[in-house]
C-alpha atoms as a PDB file:
ATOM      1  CA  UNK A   1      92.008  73.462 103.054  1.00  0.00           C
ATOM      2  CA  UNK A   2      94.996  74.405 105.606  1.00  0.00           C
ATOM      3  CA  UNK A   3      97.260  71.866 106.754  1.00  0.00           C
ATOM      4  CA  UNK A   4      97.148  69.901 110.159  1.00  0.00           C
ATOM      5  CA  UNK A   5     100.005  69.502 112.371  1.00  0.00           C
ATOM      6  CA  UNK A   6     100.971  67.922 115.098  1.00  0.00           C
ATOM      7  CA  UNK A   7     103.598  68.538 117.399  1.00  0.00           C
ATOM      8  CA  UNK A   8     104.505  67.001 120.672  1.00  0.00           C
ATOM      9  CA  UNK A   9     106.135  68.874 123.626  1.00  0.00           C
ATOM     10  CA  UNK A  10     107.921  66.944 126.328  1.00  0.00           C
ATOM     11  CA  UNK A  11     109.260  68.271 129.521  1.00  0.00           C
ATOM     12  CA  UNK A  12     113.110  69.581 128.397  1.00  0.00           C
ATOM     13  CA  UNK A  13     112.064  70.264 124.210  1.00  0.00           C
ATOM     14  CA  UNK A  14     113.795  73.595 122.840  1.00  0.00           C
ATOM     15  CA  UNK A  15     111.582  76.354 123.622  1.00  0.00           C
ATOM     16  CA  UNK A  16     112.657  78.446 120.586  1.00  0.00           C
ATOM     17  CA  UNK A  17     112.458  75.592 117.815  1.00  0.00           C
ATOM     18  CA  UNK A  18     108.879  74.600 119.127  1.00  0.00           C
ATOM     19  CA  UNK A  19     107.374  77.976 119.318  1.00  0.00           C
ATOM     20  CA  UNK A  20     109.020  79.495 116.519  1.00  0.00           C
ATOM     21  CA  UNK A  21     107.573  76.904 114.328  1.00  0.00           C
ATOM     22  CA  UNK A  22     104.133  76.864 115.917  1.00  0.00           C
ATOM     23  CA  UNK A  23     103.871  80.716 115.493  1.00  0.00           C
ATOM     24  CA  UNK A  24     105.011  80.916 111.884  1.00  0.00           C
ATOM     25  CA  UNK A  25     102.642  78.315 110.553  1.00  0.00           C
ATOM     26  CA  UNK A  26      99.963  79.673 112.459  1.00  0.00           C
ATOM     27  CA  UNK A  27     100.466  82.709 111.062  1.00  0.00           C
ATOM     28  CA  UNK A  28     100.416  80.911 107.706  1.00  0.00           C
ATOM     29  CA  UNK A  29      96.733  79.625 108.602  1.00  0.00           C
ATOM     30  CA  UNK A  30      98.176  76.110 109.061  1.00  0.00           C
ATOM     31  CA  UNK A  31      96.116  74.452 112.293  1.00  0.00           C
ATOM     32  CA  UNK A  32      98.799  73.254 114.653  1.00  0.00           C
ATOM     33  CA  UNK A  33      97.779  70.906 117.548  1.00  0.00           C
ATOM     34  CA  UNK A  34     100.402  70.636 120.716  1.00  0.00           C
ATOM     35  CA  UNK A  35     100.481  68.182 122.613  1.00  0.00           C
ATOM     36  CA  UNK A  36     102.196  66.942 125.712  1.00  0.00           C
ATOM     37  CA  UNK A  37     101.895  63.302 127.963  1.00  0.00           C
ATOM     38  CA  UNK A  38      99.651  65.150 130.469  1.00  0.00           C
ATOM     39  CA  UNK A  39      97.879  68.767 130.709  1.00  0.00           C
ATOM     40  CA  UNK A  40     100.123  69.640 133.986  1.00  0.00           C
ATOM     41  CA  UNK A  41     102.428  72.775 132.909  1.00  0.00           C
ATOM     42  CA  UNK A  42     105.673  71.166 130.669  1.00  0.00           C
ATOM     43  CA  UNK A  43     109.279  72.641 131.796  1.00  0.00           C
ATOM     44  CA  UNK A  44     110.736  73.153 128.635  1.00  0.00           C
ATOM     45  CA  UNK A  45     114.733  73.477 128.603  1.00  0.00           C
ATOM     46  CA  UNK A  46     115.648  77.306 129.458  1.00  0.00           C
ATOM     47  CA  UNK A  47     112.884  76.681 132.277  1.00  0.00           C
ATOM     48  CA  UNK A  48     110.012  78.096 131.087  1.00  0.00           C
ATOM     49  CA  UNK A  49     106.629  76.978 131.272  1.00  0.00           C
ATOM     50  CA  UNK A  50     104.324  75.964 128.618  1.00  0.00           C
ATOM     51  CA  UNK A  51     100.910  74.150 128.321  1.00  0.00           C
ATOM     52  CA  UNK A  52      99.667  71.718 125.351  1.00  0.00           C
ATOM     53  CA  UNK A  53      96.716  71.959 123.763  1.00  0.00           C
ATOM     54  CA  UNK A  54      95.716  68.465 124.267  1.00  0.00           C
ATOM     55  CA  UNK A  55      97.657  65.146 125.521  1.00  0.00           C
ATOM     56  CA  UNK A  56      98.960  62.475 123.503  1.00  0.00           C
ATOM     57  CA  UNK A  57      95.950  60.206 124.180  1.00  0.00           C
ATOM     58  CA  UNK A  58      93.782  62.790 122.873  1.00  0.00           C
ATOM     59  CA  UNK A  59      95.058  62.956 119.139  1.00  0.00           C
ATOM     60  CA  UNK A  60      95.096  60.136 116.167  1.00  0.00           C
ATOM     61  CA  UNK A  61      97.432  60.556 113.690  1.00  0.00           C
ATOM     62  CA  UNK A  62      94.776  60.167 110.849  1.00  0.00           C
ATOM     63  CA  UNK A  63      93.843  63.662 111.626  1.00  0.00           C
ATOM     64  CA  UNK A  64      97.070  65.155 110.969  1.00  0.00           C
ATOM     65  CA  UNK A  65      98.789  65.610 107.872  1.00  0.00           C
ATOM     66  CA  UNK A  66     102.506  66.228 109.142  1.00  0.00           C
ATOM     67  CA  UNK A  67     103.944  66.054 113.415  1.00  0.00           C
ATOM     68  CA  UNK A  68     107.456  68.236 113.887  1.00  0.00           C
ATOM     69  CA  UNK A  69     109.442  67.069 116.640  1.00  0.00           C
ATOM     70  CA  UNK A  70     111.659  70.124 118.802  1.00  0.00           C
ATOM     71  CA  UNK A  71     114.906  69.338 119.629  1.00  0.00           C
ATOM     72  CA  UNK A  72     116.127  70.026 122.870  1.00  0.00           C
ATOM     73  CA  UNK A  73     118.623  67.787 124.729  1.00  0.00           C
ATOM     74  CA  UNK A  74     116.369  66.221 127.458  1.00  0.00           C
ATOM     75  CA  UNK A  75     113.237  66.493 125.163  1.00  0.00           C
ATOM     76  CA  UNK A  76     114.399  64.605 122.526  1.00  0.00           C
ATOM     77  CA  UNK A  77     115.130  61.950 125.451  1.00  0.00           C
ATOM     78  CA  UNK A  78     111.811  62.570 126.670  1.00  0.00           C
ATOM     79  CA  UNK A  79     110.256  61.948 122.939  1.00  0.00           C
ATOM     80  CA  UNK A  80     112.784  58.560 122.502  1.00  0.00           C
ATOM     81  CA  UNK A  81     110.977  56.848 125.985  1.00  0.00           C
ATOM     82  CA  UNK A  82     107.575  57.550 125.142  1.00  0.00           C
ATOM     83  CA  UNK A  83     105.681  54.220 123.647  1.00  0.00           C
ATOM     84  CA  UNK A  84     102.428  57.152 122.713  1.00  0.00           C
ATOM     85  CA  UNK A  85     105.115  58.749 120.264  1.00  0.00           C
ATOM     86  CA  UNK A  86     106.584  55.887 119.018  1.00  0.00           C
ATOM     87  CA  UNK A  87     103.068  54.995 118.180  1.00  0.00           C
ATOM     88  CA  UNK A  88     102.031  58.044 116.254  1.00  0.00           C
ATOM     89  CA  UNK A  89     105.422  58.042 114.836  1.00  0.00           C
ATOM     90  CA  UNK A  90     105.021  55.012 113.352  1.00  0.00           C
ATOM     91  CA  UNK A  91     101.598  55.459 112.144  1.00  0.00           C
ATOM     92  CA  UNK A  92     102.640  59.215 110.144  1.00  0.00           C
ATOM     93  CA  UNK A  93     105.416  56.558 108.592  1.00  0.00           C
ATOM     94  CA  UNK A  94     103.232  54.006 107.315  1.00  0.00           C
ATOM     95  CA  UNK A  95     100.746  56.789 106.147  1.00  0.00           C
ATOM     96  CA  UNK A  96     103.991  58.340 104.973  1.00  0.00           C
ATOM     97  CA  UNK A  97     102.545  62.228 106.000  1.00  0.00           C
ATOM     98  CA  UNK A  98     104.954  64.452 106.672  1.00  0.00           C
ATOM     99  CA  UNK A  99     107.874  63.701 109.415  1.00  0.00           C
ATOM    100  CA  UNK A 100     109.986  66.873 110.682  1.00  0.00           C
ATOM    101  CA  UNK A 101     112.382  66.958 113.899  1.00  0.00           C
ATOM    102  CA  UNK A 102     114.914  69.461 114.071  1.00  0.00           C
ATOM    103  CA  UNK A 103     118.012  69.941 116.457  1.00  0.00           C
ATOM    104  CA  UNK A 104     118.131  66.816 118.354  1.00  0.00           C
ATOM    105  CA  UNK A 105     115.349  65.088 117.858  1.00  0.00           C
ATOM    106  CA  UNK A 106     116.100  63.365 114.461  1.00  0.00           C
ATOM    107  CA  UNK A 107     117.632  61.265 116.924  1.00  0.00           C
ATOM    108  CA  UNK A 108     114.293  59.481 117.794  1.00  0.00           C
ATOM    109  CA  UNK A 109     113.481  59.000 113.767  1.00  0.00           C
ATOM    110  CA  UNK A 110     117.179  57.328 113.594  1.00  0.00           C
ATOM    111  CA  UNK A 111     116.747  55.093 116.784  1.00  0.00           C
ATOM    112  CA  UNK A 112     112.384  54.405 115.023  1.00  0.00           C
ATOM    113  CA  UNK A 113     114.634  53.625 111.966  1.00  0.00           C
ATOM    114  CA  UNK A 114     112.358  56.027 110.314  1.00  0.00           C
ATOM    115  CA  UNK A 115     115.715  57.277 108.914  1.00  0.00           C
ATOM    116  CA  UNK A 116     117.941  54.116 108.115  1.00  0.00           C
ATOM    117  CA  UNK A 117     120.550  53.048 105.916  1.00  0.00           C
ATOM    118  CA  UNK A 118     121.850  55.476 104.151  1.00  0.00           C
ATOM    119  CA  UNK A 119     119.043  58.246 104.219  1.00  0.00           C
ATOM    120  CA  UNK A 120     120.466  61.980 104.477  1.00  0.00           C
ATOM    121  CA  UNK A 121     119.220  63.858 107.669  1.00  0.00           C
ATOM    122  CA  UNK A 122     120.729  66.650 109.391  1.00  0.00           C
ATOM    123  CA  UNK A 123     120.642  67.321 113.195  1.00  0.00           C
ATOM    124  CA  UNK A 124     122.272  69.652 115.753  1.00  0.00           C
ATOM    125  CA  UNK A 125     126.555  68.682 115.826  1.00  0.00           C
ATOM    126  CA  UNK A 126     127.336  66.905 118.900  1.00  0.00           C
ATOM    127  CA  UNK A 127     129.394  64.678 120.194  1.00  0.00           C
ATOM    128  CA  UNK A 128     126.244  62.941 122.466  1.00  0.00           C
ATOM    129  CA  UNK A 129     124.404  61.100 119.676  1.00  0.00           C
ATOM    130  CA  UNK A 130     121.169  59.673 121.553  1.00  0.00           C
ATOM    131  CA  UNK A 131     120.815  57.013 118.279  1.00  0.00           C
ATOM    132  CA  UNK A 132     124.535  55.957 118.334  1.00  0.00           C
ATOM    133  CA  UNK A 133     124.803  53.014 115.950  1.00  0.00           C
ATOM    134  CA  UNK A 134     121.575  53.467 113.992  1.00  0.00           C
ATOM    135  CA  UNK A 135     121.500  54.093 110.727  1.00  0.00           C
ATOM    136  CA  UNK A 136     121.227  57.269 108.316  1.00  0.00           C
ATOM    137  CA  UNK A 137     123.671  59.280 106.563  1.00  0.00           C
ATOM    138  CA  UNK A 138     124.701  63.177 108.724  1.00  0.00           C
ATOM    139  CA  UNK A 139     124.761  65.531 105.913  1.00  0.00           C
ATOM    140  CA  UNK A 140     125.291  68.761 108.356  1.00  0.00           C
ATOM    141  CA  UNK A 141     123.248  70.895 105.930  1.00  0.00           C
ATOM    142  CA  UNK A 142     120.641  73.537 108.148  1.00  0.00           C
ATOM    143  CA  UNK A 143     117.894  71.646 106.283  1.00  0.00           C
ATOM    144  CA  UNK A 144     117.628  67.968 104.837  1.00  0.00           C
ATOM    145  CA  UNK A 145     114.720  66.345 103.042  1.00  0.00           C
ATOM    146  CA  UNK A 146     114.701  62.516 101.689  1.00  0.00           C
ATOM    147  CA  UNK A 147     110.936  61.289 100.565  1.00  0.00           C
ATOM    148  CA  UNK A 148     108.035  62.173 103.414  1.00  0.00           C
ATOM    149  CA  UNK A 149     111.237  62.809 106.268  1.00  0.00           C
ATOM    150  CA  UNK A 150     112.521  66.609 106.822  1.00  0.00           C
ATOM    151  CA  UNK A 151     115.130  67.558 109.613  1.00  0.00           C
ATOM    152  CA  UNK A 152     117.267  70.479 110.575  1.00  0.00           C
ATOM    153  CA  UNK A 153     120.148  71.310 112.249  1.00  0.00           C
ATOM    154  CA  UNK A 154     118.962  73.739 115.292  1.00  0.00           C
ATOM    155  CA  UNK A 155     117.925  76.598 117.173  1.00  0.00           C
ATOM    156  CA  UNK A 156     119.532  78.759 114.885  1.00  0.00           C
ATOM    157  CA  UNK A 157     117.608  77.482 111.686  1.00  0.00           C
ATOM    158  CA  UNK A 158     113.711  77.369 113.462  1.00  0.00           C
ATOM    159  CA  UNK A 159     112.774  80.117 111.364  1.00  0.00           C
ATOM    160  CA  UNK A 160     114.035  78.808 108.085  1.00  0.00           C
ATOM    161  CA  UNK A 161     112.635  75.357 108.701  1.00  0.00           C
ATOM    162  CA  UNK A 162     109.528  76.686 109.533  1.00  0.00           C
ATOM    163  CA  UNK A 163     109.128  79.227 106.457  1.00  0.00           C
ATOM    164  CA  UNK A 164     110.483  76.044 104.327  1.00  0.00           C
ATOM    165  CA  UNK A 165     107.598  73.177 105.739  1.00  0.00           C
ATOM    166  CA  UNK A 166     104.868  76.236 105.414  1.00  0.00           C
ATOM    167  CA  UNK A 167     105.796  76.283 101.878  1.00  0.00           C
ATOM    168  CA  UNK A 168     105.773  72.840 101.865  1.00  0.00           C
ATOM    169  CA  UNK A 169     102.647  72.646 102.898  1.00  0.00           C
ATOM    170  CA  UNK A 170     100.504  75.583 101.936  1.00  0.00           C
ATOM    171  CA  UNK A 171     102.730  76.999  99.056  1.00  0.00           C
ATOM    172  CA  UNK A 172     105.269  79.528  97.830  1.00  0.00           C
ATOM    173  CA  UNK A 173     102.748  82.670  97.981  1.00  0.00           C
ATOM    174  CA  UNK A 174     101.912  81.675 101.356  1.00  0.00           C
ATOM    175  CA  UNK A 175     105.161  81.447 102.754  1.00  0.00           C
ATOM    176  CA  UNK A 176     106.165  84.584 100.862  1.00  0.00           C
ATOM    177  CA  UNK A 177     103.507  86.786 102.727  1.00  0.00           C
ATOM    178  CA  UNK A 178     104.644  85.163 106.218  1.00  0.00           C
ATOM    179  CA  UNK A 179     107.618  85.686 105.602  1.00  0.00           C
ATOM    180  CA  UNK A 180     107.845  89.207 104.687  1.00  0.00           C
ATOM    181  CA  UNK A 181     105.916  89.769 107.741  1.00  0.00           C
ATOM    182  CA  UNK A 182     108.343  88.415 110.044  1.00  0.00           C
ATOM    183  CA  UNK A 183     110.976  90.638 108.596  1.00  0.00           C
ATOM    184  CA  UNK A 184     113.540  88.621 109.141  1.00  0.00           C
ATOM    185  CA  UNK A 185     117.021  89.518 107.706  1.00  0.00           C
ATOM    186  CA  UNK A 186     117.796  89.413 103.727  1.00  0.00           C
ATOM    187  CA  UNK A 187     120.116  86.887 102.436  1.00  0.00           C
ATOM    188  CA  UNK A 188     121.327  88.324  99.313  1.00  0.00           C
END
């Protein structure tokens, strides 16, 4: 049975990060559920438009087996005020299901303290840290995995993260054939 995933869009989120990893685990049969505070049209960062499939108060994390969070400077801000995230966040934590952000948005796992102490993350390099004084340990790799928690560094490393949780959830032969339709470049 393919995976379910959720992942939330607020106005400002990195276009690129989201839809790059919506499309490539779609295209590895993986159900993917956006969603957004309200079903009005979200302004994501470069200005473009998008609509969720369904709003926050429509979903319940016990339906989903993983949520990805996209970066983006104001979206990350966005995800860090909303109480309906918090809430799902903290119920995919307890569950301990899958957790992914990527960019900025580890951010709102460090200020959840879903990343504390001295778990490793990774997150886009920037002076403007939106969890300043919370806890877990910058490891500036592209991708970073401790227990049930993934995160990555940025736009730059969507596709990778997304080939990398498609394996992690459906499997290497899965990820294999998505990948070498996407024909991305070869890393020899």
């Amino acid at each position: 049975m393919a995976s379910k995933v959720l992942v939330p869009l607020c106005p400002g989120f990195e276009e690129m990060e989201a839809i790059i990893l919506i499309d490539v685990l779609r295209r590895g049969k993986v159900e993917v559920v956006s969603a957004s505070k309200s079903k009005e049209p979200i302004i994501a960062s470069r200005n473009t438009i998008h609509l969720a499939d369904k709003t926050f108060s429509e979903v319940n994390a016990k339906d989903f087996d993983a949520i990805i969070l996209p970066g983006g400077m104001n979206g990350t801000k966005n995800l860090m005020a909303d109480g309906e995230i918090h809430s799902l966040l903290d119920a995919f934590h307890t569950s301990q299901k899958h957790i992914a952000a990527i960019c900025a948005a580890p951010a709102v796992l460090r200020k959840l303290k879903i990343i504390s102490k001295e778990d490793p993350y990774t997150a886009f390099p920037s002076t403007d840290d939106l969890a300043k004084g919370e806890g877990g340990k910058y490891t500036g790799k592209r991708i970073e995995s401790h227990n049930h928690v993934h995160t990555s560094i940025g736009p730059g490393s969507a596709f990778e993260f997304a080939l990398y949780l498609l394996e992690l959830f459906e499997g290497k032969t899965v990820m294999e054939t998505v990948k070498q339709g996407l024909q991305l470049p070869h890393s020899d």
